[in-house]
Protein backbone atom coordinates (compact mmCIF):
# COMPACT_ATOMS: atom_id res chain seq x y z
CA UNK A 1 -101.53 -165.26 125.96
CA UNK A 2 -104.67 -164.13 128.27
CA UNK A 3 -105.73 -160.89 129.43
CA UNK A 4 -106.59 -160.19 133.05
CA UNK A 5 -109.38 -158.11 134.13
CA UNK A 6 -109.55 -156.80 137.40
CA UNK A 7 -113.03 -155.12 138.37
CA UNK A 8 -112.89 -153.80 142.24
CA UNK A 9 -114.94 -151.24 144.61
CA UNK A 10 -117.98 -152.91 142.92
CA UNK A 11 -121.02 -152.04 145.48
CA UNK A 12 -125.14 -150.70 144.77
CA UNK A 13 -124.25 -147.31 143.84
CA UNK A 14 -126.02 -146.31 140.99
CA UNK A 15 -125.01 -144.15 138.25
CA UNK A 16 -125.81 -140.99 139.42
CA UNK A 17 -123.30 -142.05 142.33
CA UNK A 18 -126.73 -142.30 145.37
CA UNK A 19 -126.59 -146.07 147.35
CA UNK A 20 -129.29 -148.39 146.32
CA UNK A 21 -130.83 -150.96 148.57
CA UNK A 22 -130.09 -149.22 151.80
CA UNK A 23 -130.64 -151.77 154.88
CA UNK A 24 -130.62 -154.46 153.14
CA UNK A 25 -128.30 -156.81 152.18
CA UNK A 26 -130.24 -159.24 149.51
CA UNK A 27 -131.09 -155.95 147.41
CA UNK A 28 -127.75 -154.70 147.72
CA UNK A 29 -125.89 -157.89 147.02
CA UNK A 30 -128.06 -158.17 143.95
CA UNK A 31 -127.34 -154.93 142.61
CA UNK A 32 -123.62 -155.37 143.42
CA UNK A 33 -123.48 -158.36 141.46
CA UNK A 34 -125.73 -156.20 138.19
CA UNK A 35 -122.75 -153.93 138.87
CA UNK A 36 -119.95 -156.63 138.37
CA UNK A 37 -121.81 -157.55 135.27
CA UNK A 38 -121.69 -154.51 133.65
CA UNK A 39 -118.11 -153.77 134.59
CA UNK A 40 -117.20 -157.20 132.84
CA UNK A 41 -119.34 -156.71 130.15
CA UNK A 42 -117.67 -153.32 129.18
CA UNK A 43 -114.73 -155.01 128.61
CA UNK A 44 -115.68 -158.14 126.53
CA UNK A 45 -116.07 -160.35 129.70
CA UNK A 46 -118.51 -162.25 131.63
CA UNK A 47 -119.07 -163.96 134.79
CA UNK A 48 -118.24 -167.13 132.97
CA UNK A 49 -114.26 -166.07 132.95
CA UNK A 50 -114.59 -164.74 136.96
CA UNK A 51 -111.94 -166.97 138.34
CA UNK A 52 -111.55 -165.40 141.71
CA UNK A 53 -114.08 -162.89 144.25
CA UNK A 54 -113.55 -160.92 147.12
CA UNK A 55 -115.92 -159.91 149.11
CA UNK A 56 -116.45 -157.60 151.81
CA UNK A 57 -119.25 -157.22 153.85
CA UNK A 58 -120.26 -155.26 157.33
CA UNK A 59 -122.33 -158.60 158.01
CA UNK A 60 -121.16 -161.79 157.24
CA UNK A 61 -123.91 -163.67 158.96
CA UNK A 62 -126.51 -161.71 156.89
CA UNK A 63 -123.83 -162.06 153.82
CA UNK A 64 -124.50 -165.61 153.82
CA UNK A 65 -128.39 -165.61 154.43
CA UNK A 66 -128.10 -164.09 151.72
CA UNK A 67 -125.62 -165.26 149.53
CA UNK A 68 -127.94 -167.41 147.14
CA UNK A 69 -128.42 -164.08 145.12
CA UNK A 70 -124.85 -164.79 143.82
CA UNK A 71 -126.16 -167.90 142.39
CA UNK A 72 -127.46 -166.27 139.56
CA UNK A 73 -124.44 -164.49 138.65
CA UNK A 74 -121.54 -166.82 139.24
CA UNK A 75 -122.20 -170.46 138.08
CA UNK A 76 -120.79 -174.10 138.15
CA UNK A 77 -117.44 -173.96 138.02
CA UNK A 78 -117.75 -171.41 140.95
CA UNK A 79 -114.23 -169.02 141.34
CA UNK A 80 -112.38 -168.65 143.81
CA UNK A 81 -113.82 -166.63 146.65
CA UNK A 82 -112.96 -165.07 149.85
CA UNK A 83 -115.71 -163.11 152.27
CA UNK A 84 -114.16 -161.15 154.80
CA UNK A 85 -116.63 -158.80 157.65
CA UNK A 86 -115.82 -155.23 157.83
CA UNK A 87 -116.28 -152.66 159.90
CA UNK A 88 -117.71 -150.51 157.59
CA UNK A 89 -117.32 -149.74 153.55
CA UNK A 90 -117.04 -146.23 151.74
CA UNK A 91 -120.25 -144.33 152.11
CA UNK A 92 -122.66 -144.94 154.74
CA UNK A 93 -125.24 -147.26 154.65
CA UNK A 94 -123.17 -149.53 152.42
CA UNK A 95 -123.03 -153.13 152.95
CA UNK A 96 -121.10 -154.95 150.57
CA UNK A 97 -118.18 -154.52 148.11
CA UNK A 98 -116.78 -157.57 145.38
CA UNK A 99 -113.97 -157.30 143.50
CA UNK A 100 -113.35 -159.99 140.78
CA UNK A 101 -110.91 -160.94 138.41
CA UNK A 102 -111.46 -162.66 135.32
CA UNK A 103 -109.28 -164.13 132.51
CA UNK A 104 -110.16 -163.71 128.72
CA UNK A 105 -108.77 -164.41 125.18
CA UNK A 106 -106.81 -160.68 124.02
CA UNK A 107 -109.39 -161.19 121.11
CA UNK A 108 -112.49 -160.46 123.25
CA UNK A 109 -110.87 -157.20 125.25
CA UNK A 110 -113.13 -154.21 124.69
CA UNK A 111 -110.47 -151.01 125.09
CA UNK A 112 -112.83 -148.33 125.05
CA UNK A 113 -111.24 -144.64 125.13
């Protein structure tokens, strides 16, 4: 009687496929998280039905100095969420990668095709 969304590989690669925000975290958690948004969004969801995040990050310690970025994404009740450090993600220079997944009403999916 739900639908479940799973958005993954989420990162600060831009449309045109180049890595935004390289050497820093804060930018590129930021833009990860715009990323997220519009992956939910193309499907009729929002960060409002994220129940659970993974993260992965090649820093955690600089993860969580910055990790107050998130707060503008993912609000009260928080999901779920799991950081884990990597050694390194898909292209170089990237820092971070969040997969979600959220749970919606089969009303609001958005099949587009």
């Amino acid at each position: 009687d739900h639908v479940h969304i799973y958005v993954s590989g989420r990162t600060s690669r831009l449309q045109d496929g180049s890595l935004a925000g390289q050497g820093g975290m804060r930018a590129q958690l930021r833009l990860t998280c715009e990323n997220v948004g519009k992956a939910l969004e193309a499907v009729g969801a929002t960060f409002a039905e994220v129940v659970r995040t993974n993260t992965y990050a090649t820093d955690l310690d600089e993860y969580f100095r910055c990790s107050d970025e998130r707060a503008d994404f993912f609000k009260e009740p928080l999901p779920t969420s799991t950081a884990v450090q990597v050694s390194r993600l898909a292209m170089p220079g990237m820092l971070i990668e969040i997969e979600v997944e959220a749970i919606i009403e089969p009303g609001r999916l958005r099949v587009q095709g």
